[in-house]
N, C-alpha and C. Protein backbone atom coordinates (compact mmCIF):
# COMPACT_ATOMS: atom_id res chain seq x y z
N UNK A 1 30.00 -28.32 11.61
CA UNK A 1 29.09 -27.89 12.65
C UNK A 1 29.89 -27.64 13.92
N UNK A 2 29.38 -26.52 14.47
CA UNK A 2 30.11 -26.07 15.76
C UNK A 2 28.68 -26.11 16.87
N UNK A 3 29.36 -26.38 17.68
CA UNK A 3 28.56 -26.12 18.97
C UNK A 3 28.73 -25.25 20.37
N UNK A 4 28.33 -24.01 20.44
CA UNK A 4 28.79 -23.38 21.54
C UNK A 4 27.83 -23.47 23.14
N UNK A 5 28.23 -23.72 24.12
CA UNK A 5 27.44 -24.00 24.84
C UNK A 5 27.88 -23.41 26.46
N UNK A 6 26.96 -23.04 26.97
CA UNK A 6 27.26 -22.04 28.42
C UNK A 6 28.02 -20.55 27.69
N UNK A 7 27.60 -20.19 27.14
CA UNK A 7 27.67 -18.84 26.63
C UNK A 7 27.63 -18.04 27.74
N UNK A 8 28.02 -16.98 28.30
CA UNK A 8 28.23 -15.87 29.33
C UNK A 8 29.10 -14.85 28.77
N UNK A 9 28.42 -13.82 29.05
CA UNK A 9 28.89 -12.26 28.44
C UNK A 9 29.09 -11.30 29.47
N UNK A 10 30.00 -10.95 30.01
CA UNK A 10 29.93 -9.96 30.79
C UNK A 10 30.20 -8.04 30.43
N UNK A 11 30.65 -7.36 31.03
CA UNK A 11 31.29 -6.49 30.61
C UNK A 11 31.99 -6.24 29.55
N UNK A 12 33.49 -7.31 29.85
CA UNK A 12 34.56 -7.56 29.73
C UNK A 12 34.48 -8.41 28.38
N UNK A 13 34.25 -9.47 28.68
CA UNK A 13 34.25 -10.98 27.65
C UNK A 13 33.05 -11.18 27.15
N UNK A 14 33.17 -12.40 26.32
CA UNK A 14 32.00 -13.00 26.31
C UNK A 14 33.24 -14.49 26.03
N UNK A 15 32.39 -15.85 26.89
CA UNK A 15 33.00 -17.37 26.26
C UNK A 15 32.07 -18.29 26.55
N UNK A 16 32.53 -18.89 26.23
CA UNK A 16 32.08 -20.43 25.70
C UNK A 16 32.31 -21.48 26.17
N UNK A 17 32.01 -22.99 26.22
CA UNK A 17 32.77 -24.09 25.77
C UNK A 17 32.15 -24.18 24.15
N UNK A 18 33.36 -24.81 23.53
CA UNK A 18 33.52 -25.09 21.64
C UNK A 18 33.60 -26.70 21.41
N UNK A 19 32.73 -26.92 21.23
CA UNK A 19 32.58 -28.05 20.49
C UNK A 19 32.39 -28.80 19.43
N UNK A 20 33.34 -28.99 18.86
CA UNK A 20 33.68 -29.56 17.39
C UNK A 20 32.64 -30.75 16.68
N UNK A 21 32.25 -30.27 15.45
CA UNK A 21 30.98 -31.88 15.40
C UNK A 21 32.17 -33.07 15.24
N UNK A 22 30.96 -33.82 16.21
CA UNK A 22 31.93 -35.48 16.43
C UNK A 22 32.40 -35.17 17.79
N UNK A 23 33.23 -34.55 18.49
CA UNK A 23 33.76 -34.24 19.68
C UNK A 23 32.81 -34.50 20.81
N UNK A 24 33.49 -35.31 21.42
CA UNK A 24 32.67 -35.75 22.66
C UNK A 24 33.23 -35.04 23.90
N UNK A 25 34.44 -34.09 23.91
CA UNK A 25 35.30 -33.22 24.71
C UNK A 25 34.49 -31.51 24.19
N UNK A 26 34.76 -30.85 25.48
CA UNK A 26 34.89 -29.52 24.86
C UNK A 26 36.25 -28.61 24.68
N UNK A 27 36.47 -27.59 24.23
CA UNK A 27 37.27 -26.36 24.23
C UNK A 27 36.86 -25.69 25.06
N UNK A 28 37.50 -24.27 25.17
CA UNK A 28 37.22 -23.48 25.77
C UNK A 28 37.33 -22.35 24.82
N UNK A 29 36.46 -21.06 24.69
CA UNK A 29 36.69 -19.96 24.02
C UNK A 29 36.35 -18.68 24.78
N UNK A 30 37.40 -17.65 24.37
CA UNK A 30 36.61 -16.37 25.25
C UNK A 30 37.01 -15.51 24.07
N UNK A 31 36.16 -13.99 24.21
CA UNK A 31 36.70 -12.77 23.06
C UNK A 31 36.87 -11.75 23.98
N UNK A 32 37.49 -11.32 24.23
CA UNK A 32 37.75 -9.88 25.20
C UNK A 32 37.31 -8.85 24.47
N UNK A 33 35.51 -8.08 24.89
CA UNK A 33 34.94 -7.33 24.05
C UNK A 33 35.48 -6.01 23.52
N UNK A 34 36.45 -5.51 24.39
CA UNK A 34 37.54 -4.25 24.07
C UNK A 34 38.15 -4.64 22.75
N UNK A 35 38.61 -5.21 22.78
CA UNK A 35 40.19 -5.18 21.96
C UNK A 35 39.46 -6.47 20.67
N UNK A 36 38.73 -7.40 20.93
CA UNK A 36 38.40 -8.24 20.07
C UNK A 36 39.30 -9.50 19.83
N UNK A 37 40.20 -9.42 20.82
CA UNK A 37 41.16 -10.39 20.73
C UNK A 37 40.66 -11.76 21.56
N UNK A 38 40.98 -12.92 20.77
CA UNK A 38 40.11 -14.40 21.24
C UNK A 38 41.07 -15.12 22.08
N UNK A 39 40.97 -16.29 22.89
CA UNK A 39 41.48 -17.41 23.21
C UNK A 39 41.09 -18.20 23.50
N UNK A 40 41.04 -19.39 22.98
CA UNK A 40 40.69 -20.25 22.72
C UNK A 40 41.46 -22.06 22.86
N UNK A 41 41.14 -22.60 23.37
CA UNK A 41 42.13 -24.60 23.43
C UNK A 41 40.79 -25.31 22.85
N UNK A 42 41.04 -26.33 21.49
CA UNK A 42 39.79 -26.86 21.04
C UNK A 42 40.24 -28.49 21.61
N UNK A 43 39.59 -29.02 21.81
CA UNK A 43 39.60 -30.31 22.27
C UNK A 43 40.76 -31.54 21.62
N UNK A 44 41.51 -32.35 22.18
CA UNK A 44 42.55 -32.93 22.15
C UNK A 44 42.35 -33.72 20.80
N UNK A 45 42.53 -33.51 19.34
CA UNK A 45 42.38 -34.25 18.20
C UNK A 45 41.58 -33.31 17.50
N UNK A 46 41.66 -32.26 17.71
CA UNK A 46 40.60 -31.02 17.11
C UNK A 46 41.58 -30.40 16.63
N UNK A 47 43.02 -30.11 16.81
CA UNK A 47 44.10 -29.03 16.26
C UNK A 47 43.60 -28.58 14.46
N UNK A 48 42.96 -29.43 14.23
CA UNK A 48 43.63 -28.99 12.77
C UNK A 48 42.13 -28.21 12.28
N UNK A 49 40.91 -27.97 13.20
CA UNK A 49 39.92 -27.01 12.58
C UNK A 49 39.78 -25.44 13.18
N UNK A 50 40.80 -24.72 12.39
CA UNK A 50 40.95 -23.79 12.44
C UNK A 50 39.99 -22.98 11.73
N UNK A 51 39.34 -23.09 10.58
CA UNK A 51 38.46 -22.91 10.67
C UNK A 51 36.95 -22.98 11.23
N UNK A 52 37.08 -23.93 11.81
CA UNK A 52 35.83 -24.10 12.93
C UNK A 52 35.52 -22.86 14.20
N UNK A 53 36.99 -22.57 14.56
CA UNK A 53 37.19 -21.29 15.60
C UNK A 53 37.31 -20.42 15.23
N UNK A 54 37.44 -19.71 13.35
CA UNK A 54 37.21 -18.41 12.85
C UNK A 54 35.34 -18.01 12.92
N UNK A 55 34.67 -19.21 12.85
CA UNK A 55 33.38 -19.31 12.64
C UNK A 55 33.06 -19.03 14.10
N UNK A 56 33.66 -19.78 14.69
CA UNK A 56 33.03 -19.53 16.55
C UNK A 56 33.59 -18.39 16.92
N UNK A 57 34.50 -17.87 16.56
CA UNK A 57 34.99 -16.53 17.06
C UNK A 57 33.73 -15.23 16.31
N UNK A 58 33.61 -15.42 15.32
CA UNK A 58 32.38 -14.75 14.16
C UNK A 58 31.33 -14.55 15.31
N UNK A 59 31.06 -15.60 15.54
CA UNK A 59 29.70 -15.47 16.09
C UNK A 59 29.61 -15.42 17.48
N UNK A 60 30.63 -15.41 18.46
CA UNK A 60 30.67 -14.91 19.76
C UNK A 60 30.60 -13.30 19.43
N UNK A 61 31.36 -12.70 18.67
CA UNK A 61 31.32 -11.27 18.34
C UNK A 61 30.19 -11.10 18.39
N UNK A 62 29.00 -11.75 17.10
CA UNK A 62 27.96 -11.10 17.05
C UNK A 62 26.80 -10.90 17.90
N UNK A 63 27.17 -12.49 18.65
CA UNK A 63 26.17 -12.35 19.86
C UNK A 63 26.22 -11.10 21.20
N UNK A 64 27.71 -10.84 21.14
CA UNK A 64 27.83 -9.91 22.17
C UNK A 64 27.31 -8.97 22.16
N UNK A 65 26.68 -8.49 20.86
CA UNK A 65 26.43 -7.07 20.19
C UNK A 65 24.38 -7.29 20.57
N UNK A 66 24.10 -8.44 20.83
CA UNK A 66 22.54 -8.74 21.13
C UNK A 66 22.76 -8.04 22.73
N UNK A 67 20.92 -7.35 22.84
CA UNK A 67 20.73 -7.80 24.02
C UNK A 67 20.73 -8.57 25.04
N UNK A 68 20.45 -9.56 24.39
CA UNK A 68 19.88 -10.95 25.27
C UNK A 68 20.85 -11.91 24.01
N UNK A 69 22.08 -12.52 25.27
CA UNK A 69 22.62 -13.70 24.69
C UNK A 69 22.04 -15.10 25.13
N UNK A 70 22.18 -15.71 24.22
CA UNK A 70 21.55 -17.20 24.21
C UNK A 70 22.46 -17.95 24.90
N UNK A 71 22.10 -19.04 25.85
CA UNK A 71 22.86 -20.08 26.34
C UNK A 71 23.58 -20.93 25.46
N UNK A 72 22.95 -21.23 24.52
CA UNK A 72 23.79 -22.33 23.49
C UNK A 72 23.62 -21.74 22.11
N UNK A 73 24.26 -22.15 20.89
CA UNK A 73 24.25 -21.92 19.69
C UNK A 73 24.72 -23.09 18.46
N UNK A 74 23.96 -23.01 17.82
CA UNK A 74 24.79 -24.66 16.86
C UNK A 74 24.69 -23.84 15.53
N UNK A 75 26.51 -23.84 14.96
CA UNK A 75 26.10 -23.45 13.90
C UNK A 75 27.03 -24.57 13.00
N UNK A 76 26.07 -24.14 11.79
CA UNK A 76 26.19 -24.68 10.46
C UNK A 76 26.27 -24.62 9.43
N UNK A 77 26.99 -24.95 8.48
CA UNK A 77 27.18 -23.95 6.93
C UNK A 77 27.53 -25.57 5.98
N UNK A 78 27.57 -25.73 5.39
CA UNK A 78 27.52 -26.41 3.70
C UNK A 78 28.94 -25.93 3.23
């Protein structure tokens, strides 16, 4: 489970803070809507879910592509 929260989209970007389930810290994430290129720091003991930030990167994309972005997002998969 990921948690994205303060979502803001501008022009330019769209980011985040990323929050890892269990994580009581956040990350930071942004996607630069041009180019699609991410950056991202996940919280200090988080290094190793790299997949957690292919999923949060997924879905900052898709939200950018909405009218109306949502403040927060929790996602989840099995």
């Amino acid at each position: 489970m990921i948690r994205l929260l303060n979502i803001v989209r501008d022009d330019e970007c769209i980011t985040c803070d990323f929050v890892p389930e269990d994580a009581e810290t956040a990350g930071e994430m942004s996607v630069d809507l041009k180019t699609g290129e991410a950056q991202y720091t996940v919280p200090e003991g988080y290094e190793w879910c790299k997949s957690h930030v292919s999923r949060a990167i997924r879905t900052l994309q898709e939200l950018a592509c909405e009218e109306k972005v949502p403040q927060k997002k929790t996602i989840m998969w099995y």
